[in-house]
Protein backbone atom coordinates (compact mmCIF):
# COMPACT_ATOMS: atom_id res chain seq x y z
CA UNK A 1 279.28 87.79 -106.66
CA UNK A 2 280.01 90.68 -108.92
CA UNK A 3 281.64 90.55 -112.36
CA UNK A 4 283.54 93.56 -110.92
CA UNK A 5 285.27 93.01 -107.66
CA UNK A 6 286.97 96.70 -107.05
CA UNK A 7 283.54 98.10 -107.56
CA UNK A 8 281.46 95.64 -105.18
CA UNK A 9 283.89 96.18 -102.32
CA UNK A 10 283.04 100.65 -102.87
CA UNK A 11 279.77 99.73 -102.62
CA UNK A 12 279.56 97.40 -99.97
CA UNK A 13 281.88 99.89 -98.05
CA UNK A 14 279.37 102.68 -98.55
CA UNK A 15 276.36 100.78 -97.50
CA UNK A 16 278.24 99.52 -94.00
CA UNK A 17 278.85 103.36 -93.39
CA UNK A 18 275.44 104.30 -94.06
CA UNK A 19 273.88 101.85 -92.04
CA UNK A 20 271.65 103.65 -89.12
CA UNK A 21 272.43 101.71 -86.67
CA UNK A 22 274.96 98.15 -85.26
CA UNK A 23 271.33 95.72 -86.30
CA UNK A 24 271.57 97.31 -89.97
CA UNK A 25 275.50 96.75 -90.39
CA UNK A 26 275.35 93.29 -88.53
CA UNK A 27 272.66 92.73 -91.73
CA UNK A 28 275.12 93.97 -94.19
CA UNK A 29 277.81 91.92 -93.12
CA UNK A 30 275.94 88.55 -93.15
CA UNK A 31 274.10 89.08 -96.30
CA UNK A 32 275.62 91.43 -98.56
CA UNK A 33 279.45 90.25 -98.29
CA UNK A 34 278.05 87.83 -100.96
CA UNK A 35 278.79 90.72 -103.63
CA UNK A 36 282.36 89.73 -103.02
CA UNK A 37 282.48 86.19 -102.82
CA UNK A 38 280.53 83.33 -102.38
CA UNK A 39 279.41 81.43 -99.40
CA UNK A 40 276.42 79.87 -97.94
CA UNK A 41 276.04 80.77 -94.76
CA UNK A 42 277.62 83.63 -92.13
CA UNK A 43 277.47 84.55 -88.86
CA UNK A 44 278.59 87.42 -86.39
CA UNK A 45 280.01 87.37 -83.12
CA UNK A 46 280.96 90.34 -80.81
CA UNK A 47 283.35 89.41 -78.29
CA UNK A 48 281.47 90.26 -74.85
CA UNK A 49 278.26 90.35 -75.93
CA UNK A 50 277.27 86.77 -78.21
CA UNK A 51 275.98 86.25 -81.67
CA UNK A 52 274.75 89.39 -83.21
CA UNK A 53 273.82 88.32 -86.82
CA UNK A 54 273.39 85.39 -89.33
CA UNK A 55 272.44 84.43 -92.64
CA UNK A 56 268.94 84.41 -93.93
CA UNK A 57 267.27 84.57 -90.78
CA UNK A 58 265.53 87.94 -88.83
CA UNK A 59 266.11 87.07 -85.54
CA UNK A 60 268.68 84.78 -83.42
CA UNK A 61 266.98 82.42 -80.67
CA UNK A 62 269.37 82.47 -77.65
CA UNK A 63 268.91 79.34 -76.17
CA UNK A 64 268.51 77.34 -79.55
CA UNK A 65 270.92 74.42 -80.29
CA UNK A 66 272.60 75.84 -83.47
CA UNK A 67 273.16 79.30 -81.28
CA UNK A 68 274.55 77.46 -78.88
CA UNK A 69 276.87 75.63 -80.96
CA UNK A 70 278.00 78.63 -82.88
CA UNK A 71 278.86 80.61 -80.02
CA UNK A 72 281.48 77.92 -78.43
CA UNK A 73 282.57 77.49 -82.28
CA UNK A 74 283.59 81.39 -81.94
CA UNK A 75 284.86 81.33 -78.95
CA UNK A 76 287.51 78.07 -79.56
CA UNK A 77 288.34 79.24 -83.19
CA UNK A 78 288.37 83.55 -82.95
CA UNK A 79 291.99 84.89 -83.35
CA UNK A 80 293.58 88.02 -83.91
CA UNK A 81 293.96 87.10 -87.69
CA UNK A 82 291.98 85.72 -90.68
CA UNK A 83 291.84 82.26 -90.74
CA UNK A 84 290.25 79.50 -92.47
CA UNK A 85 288.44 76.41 -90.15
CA UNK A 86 287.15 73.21 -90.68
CA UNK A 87 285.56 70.85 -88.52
CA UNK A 88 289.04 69.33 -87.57
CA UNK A 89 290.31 72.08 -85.65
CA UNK A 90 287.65 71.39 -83.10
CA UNK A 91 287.57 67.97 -81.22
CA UNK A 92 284.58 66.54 -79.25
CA UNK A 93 280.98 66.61 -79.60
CA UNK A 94 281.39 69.85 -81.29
CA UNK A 95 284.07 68.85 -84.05
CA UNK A 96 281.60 66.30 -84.66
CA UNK A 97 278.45 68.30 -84.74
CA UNK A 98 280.20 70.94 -87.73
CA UNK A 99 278.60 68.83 -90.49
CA UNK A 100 275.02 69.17 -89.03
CA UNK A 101 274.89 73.33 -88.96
CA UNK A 102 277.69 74.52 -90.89
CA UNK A 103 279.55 73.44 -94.38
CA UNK A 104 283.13 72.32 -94.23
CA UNK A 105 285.52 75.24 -94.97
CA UNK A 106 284.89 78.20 -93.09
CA UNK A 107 286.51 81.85 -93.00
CA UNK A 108 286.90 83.45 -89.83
CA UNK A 109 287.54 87.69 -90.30
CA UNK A 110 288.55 89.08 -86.97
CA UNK A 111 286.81 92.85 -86.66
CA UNK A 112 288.99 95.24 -85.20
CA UNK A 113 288.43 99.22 -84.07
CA UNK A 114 291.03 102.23 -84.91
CA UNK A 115 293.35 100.80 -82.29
CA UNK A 116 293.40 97.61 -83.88
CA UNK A 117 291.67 95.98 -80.98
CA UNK A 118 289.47 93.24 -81.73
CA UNK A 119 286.36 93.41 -81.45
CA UNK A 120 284.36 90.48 -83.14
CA UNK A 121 285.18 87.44 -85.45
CA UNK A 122 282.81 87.53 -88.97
CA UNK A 123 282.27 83.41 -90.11
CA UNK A 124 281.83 83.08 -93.63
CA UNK A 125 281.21 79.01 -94.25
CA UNK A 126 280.87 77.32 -97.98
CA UNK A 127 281.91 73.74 -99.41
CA UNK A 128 284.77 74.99 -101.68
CA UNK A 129 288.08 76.20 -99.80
CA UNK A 130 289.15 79.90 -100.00
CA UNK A 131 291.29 81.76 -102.72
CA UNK A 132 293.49 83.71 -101.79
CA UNK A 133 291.77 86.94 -104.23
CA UNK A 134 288.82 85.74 -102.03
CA UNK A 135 290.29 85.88 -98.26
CA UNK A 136 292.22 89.75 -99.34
CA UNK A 137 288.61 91.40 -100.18
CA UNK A 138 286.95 89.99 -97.92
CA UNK A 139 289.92 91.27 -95.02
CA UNK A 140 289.61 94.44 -97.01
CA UNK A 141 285.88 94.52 -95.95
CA UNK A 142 286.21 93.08 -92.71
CA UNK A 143 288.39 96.44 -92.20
CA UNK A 144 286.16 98.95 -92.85
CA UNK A 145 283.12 96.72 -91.19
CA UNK A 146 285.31 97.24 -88.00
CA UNK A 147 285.34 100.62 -88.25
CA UNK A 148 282.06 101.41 -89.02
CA UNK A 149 280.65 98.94 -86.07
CA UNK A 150 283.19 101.25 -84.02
CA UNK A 151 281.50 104.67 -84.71
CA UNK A 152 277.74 102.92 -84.68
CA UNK A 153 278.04 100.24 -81.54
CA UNK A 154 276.81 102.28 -78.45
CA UNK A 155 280.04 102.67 -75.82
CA UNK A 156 279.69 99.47 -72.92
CA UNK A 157 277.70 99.49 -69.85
CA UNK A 158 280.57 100.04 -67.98
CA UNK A 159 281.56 103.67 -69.92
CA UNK A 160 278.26 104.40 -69.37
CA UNK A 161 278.22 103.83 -66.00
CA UNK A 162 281.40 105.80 -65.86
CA UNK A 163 279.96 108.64 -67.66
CA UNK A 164 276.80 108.36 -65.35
CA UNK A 165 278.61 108.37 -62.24
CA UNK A 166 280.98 111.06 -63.06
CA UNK A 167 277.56 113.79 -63.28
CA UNK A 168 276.20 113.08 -60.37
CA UNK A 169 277.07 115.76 -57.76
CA UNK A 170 278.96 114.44 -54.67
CA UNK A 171 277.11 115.04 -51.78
CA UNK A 172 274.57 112.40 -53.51
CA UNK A 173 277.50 109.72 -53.71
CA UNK A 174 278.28 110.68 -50.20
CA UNK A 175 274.88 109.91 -49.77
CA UNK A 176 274.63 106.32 -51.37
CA UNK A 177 277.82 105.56 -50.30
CA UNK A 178 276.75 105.96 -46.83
CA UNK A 179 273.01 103.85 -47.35
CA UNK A 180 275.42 100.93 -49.14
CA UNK A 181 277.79 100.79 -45.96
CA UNK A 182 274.40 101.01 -43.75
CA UNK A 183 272.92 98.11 -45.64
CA UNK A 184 275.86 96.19 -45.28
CA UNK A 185 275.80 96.09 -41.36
CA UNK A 186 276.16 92.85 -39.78
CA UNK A 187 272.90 92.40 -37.83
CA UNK A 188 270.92 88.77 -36.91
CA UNK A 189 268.86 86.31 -38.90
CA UNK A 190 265.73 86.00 -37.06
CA UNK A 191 262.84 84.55 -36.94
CA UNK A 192 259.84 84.74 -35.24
CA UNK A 193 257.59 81.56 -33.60
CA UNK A 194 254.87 80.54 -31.47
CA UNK A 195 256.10 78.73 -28.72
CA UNK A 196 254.72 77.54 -24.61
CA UNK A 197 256.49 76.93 -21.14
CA UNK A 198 256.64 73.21 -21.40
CA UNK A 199 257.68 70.32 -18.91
CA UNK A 200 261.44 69.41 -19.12
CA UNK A 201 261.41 65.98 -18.73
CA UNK A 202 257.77 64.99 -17.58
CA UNK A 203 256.73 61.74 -16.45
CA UNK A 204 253.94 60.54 -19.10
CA UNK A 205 251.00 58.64 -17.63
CA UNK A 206 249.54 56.08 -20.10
CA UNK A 207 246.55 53.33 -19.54
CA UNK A 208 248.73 50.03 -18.46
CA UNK A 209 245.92 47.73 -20.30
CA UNK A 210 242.66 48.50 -22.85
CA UNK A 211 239.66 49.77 -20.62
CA UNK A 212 237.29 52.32 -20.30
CA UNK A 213 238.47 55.25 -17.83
CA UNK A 214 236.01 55.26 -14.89
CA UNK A 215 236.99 58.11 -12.59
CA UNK A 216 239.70 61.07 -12.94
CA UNK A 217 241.04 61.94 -9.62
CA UNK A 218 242.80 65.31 -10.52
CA UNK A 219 242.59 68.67 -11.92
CA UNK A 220 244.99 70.33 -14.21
CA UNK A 221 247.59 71.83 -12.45
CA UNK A 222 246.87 70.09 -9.50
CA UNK A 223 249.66 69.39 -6.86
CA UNK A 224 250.22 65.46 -6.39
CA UNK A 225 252.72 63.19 -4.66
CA UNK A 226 254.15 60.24 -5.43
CA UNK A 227 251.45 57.19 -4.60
CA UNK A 228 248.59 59.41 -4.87
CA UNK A 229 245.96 57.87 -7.57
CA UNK A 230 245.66 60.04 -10.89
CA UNK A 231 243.10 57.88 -12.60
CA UNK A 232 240.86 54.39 -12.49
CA UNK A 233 239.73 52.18 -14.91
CA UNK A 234 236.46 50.53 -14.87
CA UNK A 235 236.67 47.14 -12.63
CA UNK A 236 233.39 45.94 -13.61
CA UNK A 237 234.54 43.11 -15.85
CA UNK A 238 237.86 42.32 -13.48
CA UNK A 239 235.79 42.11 -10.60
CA UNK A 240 233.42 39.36 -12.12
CA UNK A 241 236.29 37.60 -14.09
CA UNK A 242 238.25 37.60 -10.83
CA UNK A 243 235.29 36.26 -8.81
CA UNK A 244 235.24 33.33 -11.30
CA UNK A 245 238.31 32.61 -11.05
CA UNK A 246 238.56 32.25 -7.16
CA UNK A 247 235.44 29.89 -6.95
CA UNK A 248 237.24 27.74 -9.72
CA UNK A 249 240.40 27.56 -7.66
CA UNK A 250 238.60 26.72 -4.17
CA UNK A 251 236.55 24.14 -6.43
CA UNK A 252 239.85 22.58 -7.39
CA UNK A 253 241.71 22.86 -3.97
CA UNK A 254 238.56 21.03 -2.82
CA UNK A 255 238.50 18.54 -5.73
CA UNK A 256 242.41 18.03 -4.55
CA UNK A 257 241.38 17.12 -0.61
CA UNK A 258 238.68 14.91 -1.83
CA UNK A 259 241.35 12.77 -4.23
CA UNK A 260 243.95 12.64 -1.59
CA UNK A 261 241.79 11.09 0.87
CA UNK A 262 240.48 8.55 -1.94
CA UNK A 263 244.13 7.73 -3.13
CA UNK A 264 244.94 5.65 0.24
CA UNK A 265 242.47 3.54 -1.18
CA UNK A 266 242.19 3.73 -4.99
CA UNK A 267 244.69 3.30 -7.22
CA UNK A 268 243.03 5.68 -9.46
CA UNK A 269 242.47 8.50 -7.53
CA UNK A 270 245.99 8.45 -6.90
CA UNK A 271 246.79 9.03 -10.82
CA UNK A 272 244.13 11.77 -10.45
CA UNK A 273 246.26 14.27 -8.38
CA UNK A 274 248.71 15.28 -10.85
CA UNK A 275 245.97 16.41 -12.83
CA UNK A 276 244.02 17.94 -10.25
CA UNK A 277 247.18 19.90 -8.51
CA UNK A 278 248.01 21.51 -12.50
CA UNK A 279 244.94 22.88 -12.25
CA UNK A 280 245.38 24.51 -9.25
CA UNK A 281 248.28 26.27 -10.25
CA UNK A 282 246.53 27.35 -13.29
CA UNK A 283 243.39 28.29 -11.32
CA UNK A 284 245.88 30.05 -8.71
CA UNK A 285 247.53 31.81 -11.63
CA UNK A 286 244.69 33.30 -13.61
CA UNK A 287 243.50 34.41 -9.94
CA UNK A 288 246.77 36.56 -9.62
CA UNK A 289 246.67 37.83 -12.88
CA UNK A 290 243.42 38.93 -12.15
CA UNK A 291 244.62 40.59 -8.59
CA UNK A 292 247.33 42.50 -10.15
CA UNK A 293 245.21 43.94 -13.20
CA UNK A 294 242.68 44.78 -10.29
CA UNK A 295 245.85 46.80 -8.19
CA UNK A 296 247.07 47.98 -12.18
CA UNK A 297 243.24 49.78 -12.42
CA UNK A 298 244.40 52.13 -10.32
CA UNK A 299 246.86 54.21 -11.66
CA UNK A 300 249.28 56.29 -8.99
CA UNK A 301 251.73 59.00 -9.49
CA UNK A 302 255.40 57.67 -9.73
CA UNK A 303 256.71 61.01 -8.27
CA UNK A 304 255.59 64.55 -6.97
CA UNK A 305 254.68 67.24 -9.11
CA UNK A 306 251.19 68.83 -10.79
CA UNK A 307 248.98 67.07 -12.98
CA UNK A 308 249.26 68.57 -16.34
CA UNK A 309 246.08 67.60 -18.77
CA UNK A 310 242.77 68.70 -20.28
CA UNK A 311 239.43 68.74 -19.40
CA UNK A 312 239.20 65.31 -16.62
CA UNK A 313 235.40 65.06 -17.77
CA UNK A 314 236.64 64.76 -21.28
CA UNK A 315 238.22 61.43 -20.01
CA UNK A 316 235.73 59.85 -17.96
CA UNK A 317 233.83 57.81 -19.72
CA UNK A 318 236.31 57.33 -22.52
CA UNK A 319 237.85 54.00 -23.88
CA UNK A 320 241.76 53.96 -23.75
CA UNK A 321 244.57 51.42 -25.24
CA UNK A 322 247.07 49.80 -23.80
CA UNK A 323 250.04 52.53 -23.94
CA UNK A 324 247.48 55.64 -24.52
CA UNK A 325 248.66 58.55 -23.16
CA UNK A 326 246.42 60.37 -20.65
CA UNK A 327 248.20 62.89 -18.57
CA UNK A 328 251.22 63.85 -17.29
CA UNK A 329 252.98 64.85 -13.91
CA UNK A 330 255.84 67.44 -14.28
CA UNK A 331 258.12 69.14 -11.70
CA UNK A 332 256.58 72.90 -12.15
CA UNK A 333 260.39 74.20 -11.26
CA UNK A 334 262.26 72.25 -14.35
CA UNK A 335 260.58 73.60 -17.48
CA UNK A 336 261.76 74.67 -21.05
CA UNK A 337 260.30 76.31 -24.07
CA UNK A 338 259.13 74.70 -27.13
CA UNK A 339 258.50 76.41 -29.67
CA UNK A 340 256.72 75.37 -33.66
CA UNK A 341 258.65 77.02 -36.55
CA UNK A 342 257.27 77.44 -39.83
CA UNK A 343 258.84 75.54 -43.06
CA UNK A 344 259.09 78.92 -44.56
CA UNK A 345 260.95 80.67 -41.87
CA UNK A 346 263.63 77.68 -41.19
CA UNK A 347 266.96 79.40 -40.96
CA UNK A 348 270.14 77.88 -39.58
CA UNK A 349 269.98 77.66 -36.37
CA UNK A 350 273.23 76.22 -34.02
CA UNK A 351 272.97 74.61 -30.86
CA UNK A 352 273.30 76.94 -27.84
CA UNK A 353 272.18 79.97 -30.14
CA UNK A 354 270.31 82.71 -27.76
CA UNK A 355 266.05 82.50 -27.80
CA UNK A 356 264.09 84.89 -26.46
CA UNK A 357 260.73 84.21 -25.02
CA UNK A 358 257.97 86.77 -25.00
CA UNK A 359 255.02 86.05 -22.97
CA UNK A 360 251.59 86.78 -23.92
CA UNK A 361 251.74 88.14 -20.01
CA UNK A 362 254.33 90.08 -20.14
CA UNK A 363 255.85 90.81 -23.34
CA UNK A 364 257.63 93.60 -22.51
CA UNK A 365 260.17 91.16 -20.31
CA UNK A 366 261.59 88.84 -22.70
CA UNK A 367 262.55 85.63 -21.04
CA UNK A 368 266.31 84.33 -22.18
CA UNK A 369 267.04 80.43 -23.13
CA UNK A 370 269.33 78.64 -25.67
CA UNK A 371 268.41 76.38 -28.22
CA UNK A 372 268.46 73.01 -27.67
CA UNK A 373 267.93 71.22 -30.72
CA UNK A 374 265.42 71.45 -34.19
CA UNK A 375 263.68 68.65 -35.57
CA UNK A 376 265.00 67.72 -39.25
CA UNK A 377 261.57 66.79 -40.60
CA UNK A 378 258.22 68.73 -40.08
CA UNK A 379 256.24 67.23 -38.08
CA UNK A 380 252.12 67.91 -37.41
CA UNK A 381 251.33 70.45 -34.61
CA UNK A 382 248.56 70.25 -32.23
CA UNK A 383 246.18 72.43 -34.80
CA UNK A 384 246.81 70.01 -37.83
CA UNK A 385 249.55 72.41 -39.96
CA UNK A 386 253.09 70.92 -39.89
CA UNK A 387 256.04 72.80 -37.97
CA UNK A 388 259.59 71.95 -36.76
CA UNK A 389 259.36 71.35 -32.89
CA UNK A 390 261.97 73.66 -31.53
CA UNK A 391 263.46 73.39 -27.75
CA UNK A 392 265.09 75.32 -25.92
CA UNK A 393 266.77 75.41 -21.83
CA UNK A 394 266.07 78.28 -19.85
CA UNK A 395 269.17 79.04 -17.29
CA UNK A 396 269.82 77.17 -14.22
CA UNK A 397 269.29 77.76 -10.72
CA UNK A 398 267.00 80.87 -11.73
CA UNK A 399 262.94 80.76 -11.19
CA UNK A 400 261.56 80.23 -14.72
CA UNK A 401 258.04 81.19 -16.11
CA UNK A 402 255.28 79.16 -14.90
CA UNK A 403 254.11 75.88 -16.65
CA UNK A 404 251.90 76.39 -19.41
CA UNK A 405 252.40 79.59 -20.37
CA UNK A 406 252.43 80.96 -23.91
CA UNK A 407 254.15 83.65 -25.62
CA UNK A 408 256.19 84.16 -28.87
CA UNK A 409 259.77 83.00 -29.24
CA UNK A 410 262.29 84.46 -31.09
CA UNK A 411 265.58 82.30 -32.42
CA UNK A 412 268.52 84.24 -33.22
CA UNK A 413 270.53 83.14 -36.06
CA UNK A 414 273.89 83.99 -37.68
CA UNK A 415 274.78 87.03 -38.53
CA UNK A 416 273.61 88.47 -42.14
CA UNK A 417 274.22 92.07 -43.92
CA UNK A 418 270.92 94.14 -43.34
CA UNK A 419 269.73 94.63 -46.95
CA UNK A 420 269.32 90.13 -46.94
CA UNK A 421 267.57 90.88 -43.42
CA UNK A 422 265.21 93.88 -44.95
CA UNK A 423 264.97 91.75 -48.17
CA UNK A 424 264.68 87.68 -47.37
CA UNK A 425 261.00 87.88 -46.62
CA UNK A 426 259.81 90.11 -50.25
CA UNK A 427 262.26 87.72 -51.89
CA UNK A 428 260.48 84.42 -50.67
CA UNK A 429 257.43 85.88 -51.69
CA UNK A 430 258.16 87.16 -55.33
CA UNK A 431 260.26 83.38 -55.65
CA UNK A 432 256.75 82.17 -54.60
CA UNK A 433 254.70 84.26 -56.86
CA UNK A 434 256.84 83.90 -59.80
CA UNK A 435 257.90 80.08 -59.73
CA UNK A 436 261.16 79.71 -59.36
């Protein structure tokens, strides 16, 4: 502080007016307000645009906790006149905090331009309170550091924009005007997925006990009615365990004559039967499991339609579980499309929402259904990556592409302005790229 307080404010005034630029004033008025009174630490806020300046330090972290803290400090405490502060004008976690960044009397100088409009708040902390010869040069200085800031601080974005605006000629903001409005048309959310003509509601085939398949009496796409045999499992094992278990019953039923004869003349014999008829019924029991495994072997077609699987010499040969799934017979007249869309391409889709099908036959005849339903999870697709199984109905009463058929489907979402259409893809990609 100077011995001469008239003279320090001159000079401090001629250094803020000779400062090159806002970064060289926001330095004076942190550092060399000192000349006119003491303090230990300052700081500089300009409304709009943050912390500009503080104390002692060359550069102001952003995200930093004392930045933080100072900025909501200005924001709850700046007023349109000088005022002092101490940490019980603020309650809370901040009030509390005061003690940790700043000391406890504080001296807030609002900065104002030549309309007396405010335009910052300069915070000026120390332990002792204020004077009052103290607060009137230093509201002396914070006059002239308004002005100055006033004449260096470039004009806002917004003037600038003004000013920018204004030049341009106005066939040009005909121009933009027009390619805004054109980007802001309504148009779909679409995306785009592989997709096949699929059964609608086909009856599944699977082995009715553990075996090995022996013979595989159709083709794919082969016409069948209801009765005729799709597949047989080896009866090798059946046939013997069957044979067994006939001789074992007639070897009881025989045992059972010879003991009923016996038991009108020994008491024992007679206990004997009881016996000897349970294990009939057991014998007679394994005999019929036996015959209907035997009938089961034989697997039939529980209605008319075409055979739909792969390769039949794939299967022959081939060990199955009980409940393995080997073909399938679907009505070639009630079919649908299902369809595998990507994680990254999920978009909301309703139910009912219009899908077009494009065949790999005939693309240029798109073939019109509505969306039946998409699974929540993804789920693994035929060629190992993971997809969300999409369905959809094709119209009623109308003759729809034949079973099997594959194309590309198309799912039609809500209705987005074209600049998010042109832009959702290169977006996902730089989010990607980037991280975030």
């Amino acid at each position: 502080m100077s011995d001469n307080p008239l003279l320090a404010l001159l000079g401090l005034e001629e250094h803020a007016r000779k400062s090159a630029n806002s970064t060289d004033l926001g330095f004076v008025m942190v550092n060399d307000s000192r000349a006119l009174a003491f303090y230990r630490q300052a700081a500089l806020f300009i409304d709009g645009e943050g912390l500009k300046a503080v104390s002692g330090v060359a550069g102001i972290e952003s995200g930093a906790p004392f930045t933080l803290w100072l900025e909501r400090v200005f924001k709850r405490l700046a007023s349109d006149e000088v005022r002092q502060a101490c940490p019980a004008d603020l309650d809370g976690a901040d009030g509390s905090e005061w003690s940790e960044w700043l000391p406890s009397c504080a001296l807030m100088l609002p900065l104002r331009d030549r309309d007396s409009k405010r335009l910052g708040t300069l915070l000026l902390a120390r332990d002792e309170t204020w004077g009052d010869q103290d607060v009137a040069l230093l509201t002396r200085a914070s006059d002239f550091y308004g002005h100055a800031w006033t004449v260096l601080h470039r004009p806002s974005p917004v003037t600038e924009w003004k000013q920018k605006i204004q030049s341009i000629p106005r066939y040009r903001l005909k121009l933009a005007a027009g390619i805004v409005l054109a980007l802001l048309f309504p148009v779909r959310l679409s995306v785009l997925a592989p997709a096949e003509v699929v059964a609608h509601d086909p009856a599944v085939i699977r082995s009715p006990m553990e075996g090995v398949i022996e013979k595989v009496h159709v083709r794919p796409n082969q016409k069948v009615a209801e009765g005729d045999i799709l597949f047989e499992l080896d009866r090798t094992t059946l046939t013997g365990k069957l044979e067994v278990a006939k001789k074992a019953l007639s070897t009881a039923q025989a045992e059972l004559d010879q003991a009923s004869q016996q038991a009108f003349f020994d008491s024992k014999a007679k206990g004997m039967l009881t016996v000897i008829r349970a294990r009939i019924e057991e014998r007679g029991a394994e005999a019929a499991q036996l015959d209907d495994l035997m009938a089961r072997s034989q697997v039939k077609a529980p209605r008319a339609g075409v055979a739909v699987l792969d390769d039949p010499a794939e299967w022959q040969g081939r060990p199955v579980a009980v409940g393995e799934k080997v073909l399938a017979v679907a009505s070639p007249n009630d079919v649908e499309v299902e369809a595998w869309l990507a994680p990254a391409d999920v978009i909301s889709l309703e139910k009912g929402g219009p899908v077009s099908l494009f065949l790999n036959s005939d693309p240029l005849s798109p073939v019109s259904a509505k969306l039946l339903y998409v699974t929540y999870e993804a789920i693994a697709q035929p060629d190992g990556t993971l997809g969300h199984r999409v369905r959809a109905e094709l119209p009623k009463g109308e003759a729809g592409p034949r079973l099997g058929l594959k194309g590309t489907a198309r799912l039609d979402g809500h209705r987005v302005a074209l600049i998010y259409w042109l832009a959702r893809r290169p977006l996902a990609v730089v989010r990607n790229f980037v991280g975030l």
